[in-house]
PDB file of N, CA and C in Angstrom:
ATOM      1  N   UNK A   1    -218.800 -93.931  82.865  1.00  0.00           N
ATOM      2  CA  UNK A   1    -220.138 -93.989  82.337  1.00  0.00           C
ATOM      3  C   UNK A   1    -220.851 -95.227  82.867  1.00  0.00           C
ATOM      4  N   UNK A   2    -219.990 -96.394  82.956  1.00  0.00           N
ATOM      5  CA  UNK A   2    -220.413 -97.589  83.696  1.00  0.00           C
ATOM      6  C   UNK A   2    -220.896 -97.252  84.907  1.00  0.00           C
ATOM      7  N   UNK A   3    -219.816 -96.571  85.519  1.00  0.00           N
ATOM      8  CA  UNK A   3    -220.132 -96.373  87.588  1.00  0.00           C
ATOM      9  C   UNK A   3    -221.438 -95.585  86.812  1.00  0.00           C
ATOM     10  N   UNK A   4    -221.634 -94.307  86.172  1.00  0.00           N
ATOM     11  CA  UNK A   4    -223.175 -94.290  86.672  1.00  0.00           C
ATOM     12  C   UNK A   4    -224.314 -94.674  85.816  1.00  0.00           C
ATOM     13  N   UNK A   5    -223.864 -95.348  84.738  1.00  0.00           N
ATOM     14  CA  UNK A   5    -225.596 -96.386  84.935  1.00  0.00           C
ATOM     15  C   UNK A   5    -225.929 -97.089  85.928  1.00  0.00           C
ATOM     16  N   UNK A   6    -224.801 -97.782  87.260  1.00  0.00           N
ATOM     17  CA  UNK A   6    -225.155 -98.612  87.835  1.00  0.00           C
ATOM     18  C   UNK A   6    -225.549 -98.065  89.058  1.00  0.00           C
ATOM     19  N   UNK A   7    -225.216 -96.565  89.187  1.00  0.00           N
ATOM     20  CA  UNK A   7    -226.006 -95.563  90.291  1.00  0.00           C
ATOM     21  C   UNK A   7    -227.424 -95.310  89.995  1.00  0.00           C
ATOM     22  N   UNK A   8    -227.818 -95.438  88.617  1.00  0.00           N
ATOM     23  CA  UNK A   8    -228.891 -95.199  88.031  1.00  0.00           C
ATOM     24  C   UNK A   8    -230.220 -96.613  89.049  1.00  0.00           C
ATOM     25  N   UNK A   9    -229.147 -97.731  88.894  1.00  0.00           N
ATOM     26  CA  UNK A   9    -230.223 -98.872  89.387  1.00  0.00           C
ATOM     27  C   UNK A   9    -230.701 -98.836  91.012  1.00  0.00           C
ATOM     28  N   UNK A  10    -229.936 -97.786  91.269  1.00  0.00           N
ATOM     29  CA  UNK A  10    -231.035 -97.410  93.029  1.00  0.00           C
ATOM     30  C   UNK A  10    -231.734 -96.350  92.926  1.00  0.00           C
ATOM     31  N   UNK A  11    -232.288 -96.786  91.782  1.00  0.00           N
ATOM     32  CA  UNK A  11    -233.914 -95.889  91.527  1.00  0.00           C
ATOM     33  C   UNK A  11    -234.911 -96.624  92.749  1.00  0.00           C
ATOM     34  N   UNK A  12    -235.251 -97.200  92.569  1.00  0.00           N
ATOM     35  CA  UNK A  12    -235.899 -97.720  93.434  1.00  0.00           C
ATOM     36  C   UNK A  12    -235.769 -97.616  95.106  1.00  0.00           C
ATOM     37  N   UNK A  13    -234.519 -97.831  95.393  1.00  0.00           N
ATOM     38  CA  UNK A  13    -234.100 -97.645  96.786  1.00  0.00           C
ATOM     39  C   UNK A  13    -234.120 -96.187  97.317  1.00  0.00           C
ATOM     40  N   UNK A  14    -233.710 -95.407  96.653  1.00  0.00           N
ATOM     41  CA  UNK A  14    -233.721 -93.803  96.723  1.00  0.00           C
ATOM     42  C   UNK A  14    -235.050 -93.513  96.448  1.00  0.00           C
ATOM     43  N   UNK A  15    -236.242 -93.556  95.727  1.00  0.00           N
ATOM     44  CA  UNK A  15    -237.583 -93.707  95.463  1.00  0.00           C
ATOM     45  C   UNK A  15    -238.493 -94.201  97.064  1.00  0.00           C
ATOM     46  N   UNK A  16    -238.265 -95.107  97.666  1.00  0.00           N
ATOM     47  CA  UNK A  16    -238.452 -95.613  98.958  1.00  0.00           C
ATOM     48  C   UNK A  16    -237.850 -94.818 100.085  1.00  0.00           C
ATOM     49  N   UNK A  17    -237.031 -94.640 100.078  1.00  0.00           N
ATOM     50  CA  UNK A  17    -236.740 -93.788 100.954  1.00  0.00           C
ATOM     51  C   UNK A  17    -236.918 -92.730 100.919  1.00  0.00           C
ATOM     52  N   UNK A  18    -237.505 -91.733  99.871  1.00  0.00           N
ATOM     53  CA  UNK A  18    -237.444 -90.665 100.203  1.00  0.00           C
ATOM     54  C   UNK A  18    -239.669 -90.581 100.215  1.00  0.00           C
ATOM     55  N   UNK A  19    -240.053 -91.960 100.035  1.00  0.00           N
ATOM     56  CA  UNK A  19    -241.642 -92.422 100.277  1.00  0.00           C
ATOM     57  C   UNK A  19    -242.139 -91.494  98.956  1.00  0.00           C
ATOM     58  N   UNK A  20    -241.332 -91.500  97.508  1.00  0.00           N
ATOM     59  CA  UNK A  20    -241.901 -91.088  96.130  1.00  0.00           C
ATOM     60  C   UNK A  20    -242.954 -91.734  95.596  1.00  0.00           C
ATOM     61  N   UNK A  21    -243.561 -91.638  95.043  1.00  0.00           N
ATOM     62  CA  UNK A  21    -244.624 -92.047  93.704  1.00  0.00           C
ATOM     63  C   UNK A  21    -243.993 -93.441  93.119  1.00  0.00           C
ATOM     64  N   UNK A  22    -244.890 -94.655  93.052  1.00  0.00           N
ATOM     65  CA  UNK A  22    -244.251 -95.251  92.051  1.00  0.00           C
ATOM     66  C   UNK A  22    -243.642 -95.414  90.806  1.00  0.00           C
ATOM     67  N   UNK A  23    -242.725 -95.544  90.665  1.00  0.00           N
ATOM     68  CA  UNK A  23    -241.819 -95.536  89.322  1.00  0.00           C
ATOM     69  C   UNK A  23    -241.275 -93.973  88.974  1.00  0.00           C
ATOM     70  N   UNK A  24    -241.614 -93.302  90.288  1.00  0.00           N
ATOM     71  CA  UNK A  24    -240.489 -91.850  90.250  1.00  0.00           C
ATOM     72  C   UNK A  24    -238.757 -92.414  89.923  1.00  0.00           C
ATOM     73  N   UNK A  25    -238.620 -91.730  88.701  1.00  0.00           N
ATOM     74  CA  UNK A  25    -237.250 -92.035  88.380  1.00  0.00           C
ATOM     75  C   UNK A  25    -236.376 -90.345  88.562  1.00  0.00           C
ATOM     76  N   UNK A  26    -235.308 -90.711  89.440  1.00  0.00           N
ATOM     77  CA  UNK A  26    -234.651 -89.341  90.065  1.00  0.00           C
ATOM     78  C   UNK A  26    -233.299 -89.495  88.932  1.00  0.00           C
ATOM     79  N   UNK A  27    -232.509 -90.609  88.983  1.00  0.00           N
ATOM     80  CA  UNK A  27    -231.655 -90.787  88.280  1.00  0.00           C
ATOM     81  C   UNK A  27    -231.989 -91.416  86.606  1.00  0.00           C
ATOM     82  N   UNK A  28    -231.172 -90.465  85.710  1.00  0.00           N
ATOM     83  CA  UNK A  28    -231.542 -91.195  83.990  1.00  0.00           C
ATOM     84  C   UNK A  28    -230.191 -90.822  83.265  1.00  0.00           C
ATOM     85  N   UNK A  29    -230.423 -91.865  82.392  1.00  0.00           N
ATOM     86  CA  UNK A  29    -228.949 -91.802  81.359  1.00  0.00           C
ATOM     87  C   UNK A  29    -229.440 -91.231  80.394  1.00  0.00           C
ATOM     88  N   UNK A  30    -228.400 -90.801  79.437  1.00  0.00           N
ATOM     89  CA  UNK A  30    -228.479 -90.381  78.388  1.00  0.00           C
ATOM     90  C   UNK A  30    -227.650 -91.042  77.510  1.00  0.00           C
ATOM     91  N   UNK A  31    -227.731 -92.154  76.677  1.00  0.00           N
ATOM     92  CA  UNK A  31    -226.471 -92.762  76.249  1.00  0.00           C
ATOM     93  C   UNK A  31    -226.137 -92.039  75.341  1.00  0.00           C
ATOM     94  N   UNK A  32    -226.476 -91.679  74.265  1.00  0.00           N
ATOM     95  CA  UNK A  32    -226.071 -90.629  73.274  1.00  0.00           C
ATOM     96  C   UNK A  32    -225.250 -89.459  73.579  1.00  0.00           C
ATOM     97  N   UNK A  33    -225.796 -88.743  74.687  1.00  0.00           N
ATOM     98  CA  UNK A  33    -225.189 -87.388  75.102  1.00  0.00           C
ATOM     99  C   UNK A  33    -223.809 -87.886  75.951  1.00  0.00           C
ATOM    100  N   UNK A  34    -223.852 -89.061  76.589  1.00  0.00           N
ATOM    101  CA  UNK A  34    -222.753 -89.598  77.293  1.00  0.00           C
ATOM    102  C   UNK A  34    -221.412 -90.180  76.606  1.00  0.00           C
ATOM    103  N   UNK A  35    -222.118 -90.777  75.757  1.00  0.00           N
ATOM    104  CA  UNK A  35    -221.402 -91.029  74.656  1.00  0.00           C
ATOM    105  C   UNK A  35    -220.080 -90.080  73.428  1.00  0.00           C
ATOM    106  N   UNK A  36    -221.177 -88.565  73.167  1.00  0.00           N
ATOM    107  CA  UNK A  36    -220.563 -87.156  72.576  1.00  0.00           C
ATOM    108  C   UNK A  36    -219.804 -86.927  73.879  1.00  0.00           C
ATOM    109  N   UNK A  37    -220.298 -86.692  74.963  1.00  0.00           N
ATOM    110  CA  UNK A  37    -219.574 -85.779  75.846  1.00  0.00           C
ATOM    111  C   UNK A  37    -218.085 -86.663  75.911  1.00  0.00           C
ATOM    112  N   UNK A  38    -217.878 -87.786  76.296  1.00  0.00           N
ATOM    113  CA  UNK A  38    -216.447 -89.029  76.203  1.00  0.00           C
ATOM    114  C   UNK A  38    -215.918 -88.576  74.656  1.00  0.00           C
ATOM    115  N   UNK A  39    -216.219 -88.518  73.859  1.00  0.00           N
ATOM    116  CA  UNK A  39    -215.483 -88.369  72.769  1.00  0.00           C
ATOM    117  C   UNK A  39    -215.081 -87.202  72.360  1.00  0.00           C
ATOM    118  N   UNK A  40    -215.553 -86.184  72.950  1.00  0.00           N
ATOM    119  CA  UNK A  40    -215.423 -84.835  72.644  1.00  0.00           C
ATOM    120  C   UNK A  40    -214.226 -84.355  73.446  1.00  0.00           C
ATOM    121  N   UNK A  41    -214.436 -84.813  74.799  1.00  0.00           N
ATOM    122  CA  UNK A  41    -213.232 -84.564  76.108  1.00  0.00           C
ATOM    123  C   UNK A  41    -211.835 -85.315  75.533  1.00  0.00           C
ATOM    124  N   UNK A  42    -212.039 -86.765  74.732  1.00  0.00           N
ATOM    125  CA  UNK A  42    -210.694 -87.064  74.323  1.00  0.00           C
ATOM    126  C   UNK A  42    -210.093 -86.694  73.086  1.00  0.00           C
ATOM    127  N   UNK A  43    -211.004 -86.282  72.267  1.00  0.00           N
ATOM    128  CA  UNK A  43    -210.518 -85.158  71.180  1.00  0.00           C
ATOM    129  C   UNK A  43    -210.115 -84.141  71.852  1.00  0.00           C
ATOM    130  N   UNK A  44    -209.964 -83.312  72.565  1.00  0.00           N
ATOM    131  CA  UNK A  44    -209.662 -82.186  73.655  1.00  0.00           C
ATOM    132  C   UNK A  44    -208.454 -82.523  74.115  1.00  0.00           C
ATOM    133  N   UNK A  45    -208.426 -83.955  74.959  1.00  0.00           N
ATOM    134  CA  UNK A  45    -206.680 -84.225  75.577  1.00  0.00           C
ATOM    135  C   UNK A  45    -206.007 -84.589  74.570  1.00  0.00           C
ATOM    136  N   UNK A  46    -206.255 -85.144  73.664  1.00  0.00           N
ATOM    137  CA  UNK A  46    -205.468 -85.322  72.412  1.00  0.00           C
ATOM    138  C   UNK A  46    -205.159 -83.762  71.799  1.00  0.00           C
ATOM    139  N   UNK A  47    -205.618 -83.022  71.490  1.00  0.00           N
ATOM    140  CA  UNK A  47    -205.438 -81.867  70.943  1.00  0.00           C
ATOM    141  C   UNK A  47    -204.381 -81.279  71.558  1.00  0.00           C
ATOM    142  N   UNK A  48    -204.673 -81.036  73.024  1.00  0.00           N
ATOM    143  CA  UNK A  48    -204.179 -80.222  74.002  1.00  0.00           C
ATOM    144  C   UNK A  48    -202.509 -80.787  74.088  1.00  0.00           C
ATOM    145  N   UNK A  49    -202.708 -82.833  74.032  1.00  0.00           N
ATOM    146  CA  UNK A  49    -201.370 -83.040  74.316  1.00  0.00           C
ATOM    147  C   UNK A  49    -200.507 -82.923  72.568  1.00  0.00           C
ATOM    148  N   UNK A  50    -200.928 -82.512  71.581  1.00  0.00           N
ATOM    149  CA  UNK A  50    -200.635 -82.901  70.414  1.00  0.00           C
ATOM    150  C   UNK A  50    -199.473 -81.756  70.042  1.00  0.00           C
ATOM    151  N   UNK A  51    -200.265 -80.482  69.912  1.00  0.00           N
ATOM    152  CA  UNK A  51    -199.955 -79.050  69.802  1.00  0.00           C
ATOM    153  C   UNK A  51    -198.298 -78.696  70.579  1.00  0.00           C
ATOM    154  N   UNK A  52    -198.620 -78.483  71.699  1.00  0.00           N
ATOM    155  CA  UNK A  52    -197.177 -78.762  72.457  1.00  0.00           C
ATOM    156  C   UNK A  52    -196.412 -79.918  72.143  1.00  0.00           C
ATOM    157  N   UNK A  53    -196.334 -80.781  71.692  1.00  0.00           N
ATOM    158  CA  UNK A  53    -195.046 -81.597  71.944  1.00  0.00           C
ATOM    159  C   UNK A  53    -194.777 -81.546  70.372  1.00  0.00           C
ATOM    160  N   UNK A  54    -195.494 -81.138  69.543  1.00  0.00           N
ATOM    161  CA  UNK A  54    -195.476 -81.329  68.215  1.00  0.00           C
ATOM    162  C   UNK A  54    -194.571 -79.617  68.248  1.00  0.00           C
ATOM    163  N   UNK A  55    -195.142 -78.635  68.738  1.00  0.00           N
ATOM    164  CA  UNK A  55    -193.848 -77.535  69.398  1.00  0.00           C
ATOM    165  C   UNK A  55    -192.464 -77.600  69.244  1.00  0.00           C
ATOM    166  N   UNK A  56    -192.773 -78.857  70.478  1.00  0.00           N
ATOM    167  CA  UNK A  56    -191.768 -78.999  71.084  1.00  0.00           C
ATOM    168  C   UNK A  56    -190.291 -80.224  70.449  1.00  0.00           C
ATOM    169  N   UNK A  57    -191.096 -80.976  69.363  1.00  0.00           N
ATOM    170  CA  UNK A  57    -189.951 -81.581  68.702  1.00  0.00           C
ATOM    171  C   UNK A  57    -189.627 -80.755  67.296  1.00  0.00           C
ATOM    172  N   UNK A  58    -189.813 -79.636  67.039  1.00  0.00           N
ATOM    173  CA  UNK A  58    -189.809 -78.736  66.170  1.00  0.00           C
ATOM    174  C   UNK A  58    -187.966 -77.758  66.968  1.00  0.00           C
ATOM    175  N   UNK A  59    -187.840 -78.280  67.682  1.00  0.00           N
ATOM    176  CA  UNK A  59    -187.154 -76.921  68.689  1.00  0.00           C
ATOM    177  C   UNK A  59    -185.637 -77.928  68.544  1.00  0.00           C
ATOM    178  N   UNK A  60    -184.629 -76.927  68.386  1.00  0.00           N
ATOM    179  CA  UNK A  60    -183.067 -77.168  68.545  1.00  0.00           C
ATOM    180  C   UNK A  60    -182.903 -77.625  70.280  1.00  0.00           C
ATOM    181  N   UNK A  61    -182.623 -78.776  70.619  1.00  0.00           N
ATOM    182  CA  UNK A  61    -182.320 -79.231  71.697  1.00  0.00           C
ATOM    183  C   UNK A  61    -181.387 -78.390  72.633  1.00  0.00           C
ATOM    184  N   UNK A  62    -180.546 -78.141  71.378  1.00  0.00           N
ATOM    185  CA  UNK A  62    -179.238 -77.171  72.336  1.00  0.00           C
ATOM    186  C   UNK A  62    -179.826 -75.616  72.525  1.00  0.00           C
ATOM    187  N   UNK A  63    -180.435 -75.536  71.577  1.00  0.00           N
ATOM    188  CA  UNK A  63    -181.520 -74.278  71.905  1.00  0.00           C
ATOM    189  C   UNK A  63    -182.214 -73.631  72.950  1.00  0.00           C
ATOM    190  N   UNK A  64    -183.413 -75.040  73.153  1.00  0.00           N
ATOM    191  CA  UNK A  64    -184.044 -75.050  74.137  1.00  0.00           C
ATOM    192  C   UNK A  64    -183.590 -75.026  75.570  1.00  0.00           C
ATOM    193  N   UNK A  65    -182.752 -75.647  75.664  1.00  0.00           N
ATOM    194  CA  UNK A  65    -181.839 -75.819  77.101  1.00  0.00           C
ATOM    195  C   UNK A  65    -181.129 -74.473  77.559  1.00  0.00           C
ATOM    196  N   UNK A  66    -180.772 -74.249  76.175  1.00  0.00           N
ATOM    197  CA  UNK A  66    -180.017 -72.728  76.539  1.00  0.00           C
ATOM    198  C   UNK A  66    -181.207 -71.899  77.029  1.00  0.00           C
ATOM    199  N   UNK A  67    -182.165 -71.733  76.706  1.00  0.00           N
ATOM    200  CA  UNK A  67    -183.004 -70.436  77.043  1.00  0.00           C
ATOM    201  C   UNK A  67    -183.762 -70.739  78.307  1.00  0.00           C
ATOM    202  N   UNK A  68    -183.705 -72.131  79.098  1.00  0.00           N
ATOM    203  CA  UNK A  68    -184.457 -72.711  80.081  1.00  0.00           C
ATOM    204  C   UNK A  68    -183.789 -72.055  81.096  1.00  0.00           C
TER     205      UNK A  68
END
């Protein structure tokens, strides 16, 4: 989220070069939405890694091996 606010600050340079309008802004943050979207994705790998291993220490060792 850092790397792109700081892509955000060659507004200006990208604005010039492409000979835009002053204060044409091509790049914009959203901190809020950036913010949900990061917390939502690690509620997700947490979930994803939770389910299976929580499975998986549920399971007879000698069990499991046997049927592998």
């Amino acid at each position: 989220m850092v790397l792109a606010f700081l892509v955000t600050l060659l507004n200006p340079v990208i604005a010039d070069a492409l000979d835009l309008e002053e204060g044409t802004q091509l790049l914009q943050m959203d901190w809020l939405l950036s913010g949900v979207l990061i917390a939502g994705l690690m509620v997700v790998a947490i979930v994803s890694g939770w389910f299976p291993s929580r499975k998986a220490a549920k399971l007879d060792p000698i069990e499991a091996l046997r049927t592998e």
